[in-house]
Protein backbone atom coordinates (compact mmCIF):
# COMPACT_ATOMS: atom_id res chain seq x y z
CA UNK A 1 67.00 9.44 9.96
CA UNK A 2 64.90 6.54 8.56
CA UNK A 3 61.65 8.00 10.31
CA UNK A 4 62.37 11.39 9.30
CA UNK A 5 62.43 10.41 5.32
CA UNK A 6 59.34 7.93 6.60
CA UNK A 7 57.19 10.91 7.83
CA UNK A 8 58.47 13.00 4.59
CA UNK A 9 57.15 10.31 2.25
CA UNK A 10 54.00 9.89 4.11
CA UNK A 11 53.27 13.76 3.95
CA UNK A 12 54.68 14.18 0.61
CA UNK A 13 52.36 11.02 -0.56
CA UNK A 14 49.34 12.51 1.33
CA UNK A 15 49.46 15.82 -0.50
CA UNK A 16 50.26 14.38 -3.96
CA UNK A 17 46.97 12.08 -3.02
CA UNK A 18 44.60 15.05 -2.19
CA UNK A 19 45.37 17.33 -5.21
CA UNK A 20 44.58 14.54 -7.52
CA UNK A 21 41.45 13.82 -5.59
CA UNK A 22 38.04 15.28 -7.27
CA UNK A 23 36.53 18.49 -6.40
CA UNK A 24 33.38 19.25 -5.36
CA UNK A 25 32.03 21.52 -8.53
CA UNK A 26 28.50 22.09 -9.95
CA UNK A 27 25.05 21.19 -8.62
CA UNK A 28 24.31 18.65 -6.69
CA UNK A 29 23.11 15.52 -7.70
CA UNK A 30 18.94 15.58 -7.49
CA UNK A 31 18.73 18.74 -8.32
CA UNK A 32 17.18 20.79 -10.65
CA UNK A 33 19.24 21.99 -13.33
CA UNK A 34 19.29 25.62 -13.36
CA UNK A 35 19.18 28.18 -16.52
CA UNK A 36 22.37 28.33 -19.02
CA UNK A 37 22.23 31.48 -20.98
CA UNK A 38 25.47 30.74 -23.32
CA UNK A 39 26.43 32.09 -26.60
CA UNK A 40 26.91 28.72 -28.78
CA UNK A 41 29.89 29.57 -30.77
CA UNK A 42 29.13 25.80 -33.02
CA UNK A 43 26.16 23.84 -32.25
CA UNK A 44 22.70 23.54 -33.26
CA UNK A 45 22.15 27.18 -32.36
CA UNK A 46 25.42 28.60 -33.78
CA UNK A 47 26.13 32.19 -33.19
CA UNK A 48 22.81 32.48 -30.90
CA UNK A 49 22.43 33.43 -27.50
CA UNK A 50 20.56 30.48 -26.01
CA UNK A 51 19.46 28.32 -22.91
CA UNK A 52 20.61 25.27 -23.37
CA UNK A 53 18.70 23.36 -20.19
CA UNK A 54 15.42 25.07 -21.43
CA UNK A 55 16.56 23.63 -24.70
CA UNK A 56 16.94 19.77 -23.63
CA UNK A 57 14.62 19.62 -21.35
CA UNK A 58 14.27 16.47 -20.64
CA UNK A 59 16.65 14.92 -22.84
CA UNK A 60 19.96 12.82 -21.51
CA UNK A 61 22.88 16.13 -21.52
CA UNK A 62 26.03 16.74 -20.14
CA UNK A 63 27.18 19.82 -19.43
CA UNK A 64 30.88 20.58 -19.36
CA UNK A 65 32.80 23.49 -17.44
CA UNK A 66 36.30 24.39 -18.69
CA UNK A 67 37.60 27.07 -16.39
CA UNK A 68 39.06 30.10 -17.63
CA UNK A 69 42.97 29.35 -18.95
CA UNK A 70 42.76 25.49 -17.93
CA UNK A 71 42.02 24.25 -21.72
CA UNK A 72 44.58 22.40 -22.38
CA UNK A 73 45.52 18.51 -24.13
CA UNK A 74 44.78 16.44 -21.36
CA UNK A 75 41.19 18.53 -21.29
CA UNK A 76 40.74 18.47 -24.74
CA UNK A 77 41.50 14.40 -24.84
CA UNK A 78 38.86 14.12 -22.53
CA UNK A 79 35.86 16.20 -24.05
CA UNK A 80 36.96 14.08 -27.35
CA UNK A 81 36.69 10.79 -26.06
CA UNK A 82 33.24 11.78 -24.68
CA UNK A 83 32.53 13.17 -27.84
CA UNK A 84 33.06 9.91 -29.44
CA UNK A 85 31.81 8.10 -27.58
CA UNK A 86 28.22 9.84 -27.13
CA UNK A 87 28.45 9.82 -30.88
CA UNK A 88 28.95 5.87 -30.98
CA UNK A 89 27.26 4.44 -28.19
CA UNK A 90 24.48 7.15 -26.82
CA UNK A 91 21.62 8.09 -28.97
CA UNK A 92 19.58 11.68 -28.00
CA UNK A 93 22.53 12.62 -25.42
CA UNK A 94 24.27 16.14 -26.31
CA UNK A 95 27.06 17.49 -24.59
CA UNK A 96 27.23 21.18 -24.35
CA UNK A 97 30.91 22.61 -23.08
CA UNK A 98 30.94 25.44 -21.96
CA UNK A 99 33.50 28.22 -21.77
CA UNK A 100 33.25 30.68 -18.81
CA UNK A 101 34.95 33.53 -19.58
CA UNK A 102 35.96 37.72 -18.82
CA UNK A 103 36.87 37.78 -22.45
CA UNK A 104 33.89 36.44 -25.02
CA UNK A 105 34.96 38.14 -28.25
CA UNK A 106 38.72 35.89 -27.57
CA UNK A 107 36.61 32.67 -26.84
CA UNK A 108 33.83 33.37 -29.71
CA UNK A 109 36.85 33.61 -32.14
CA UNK A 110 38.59 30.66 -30.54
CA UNK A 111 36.04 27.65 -30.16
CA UNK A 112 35.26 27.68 -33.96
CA UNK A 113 38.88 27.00 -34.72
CA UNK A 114 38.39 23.56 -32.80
CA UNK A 115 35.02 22.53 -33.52
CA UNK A 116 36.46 20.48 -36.04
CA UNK A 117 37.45 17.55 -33.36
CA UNK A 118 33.75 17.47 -31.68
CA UNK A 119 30.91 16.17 -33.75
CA UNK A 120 28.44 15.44 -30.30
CA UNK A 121 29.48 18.40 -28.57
CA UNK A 122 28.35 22.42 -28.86
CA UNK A 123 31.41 24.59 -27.96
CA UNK A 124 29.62 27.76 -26.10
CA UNK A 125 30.95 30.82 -24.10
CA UNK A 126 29.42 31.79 -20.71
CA UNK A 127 29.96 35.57 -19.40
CA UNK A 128 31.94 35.90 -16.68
CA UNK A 129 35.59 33.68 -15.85
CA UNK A 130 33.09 31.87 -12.74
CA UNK A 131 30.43 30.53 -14.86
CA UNK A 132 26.82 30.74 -14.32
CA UNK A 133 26.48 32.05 -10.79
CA UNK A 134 23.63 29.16 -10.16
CA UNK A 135 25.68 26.44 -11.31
CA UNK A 136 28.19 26.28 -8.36
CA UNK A 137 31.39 26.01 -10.06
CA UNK A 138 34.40 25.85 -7.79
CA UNK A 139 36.94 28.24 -8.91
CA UNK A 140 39.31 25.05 -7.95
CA UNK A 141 38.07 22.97 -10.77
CA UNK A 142 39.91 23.03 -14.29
CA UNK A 143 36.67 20.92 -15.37
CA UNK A 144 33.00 20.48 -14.46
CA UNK A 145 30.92 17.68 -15.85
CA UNK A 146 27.10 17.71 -15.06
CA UNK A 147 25.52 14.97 -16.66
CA UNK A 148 21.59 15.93 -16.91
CA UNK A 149 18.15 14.23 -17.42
CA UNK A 150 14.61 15.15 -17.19
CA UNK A 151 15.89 18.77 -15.80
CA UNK A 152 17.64 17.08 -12.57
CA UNK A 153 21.57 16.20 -12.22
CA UNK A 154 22.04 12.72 -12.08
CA UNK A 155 25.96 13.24 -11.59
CA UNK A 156 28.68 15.63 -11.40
CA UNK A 157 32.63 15.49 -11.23
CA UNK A 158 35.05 17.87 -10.90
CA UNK A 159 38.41 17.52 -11.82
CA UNK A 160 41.83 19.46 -11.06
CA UNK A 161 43.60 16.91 -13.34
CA UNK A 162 41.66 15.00 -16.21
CA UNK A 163 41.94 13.34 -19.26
CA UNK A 164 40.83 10.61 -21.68
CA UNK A 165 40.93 7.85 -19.08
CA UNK A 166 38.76 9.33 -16.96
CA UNK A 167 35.78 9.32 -19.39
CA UNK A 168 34.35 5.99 -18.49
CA UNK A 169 32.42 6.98 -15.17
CA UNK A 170 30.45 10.13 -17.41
CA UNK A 171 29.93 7.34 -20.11
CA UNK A 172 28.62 4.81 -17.46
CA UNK A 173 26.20 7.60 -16.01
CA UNK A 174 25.03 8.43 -19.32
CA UNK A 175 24.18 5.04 -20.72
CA UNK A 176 22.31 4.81 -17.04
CA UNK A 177 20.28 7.67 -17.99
CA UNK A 178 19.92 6.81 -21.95
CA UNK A 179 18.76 3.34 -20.38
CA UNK A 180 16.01 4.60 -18.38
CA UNK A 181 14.74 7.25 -21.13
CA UNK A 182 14.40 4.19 -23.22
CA UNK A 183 12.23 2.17 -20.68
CA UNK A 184 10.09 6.00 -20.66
């Protein structure tokens, strides 16, 4: 009986292990950064069709991915705290979140109702509930992050479970990058 509930709590503890793991989402690092076409629903191009990587350029970004019917408060905790903290510690880095989606007209009504909470971060709407067909999103991912400079990806982590305390890593990538622009 004891190595029956053993090999139960070893399975059950192995599972519960890989769905919190990361998943593999968005390009890989090194290399280029391919076209966004988004509709930027309330950031410096509000209510414009634009590309946002043509945009940058070469400037420190981070791109975020919020899969179709996955916003929720652990998410938004976590695009907040980067919010703030690009805002406080990260001069010249933008993040751009982006909201692939089947339905625009819901998501181009919805973003500007909680734009309020991001002052670092342009709330857009991609078409289509995979995202951009170049950026490799995993359908598995409830978030993307794709941190960004000088047009290649430096880093990128996808999440099935996130929130606030997992903003340190993208914040520790981005002061990487926004310390080597400097040294440019």
């Amino acid at each position: 009986m004891t190595r029956v509930l053993l090999a139960a709590a070893v399975v059950l503890g192995a599972s519960l292990w890989a769905t919190a793991q990361d998943v593999d989402s968005g390009p890989k690092k090194g290399d280029k950064v391919p076209a966004l076409s988004v509709y930027d629903a309330t950031g410096e191009n509000k209510e414009k069709t634009v590309d946002y990587v043509g945009l940058r350029k070469d400037k420190p970004t981070v791109y975020l991915f919020v899969a179709e019917g996955k916003f929720d408060r652990p998410i938004f905790r976590f695009i907040k705290g980067l919010d703030e903290a690009v805002k406080k510690e990260l001069e010249d880095v933008y993040c751009v979140a982006v909201w692939p989606t089947d339905d625009e007209d819901k998501q181009k009504t919805y973003l500007p109702k909680i734009s309020q909470y991001f002052e670092t971060t342009a709330l857009t709407v991609s078409k289509g509930k995979d995202g951009p067909k170049d950026w490799g999103i995993n359908s598995d991912a409830h978030l993307t992050v794709v941190v960004a400079h000088k047009g290649k990806v430096t880093a990128r982590f996808g999440y099935n479970s996130v929130n606030d305390t997992d903003v340190p890593p993208v914040v520790k990538e981005l002061k990487k990058v926004a310390k080597e622009k400097k040294k440019e």
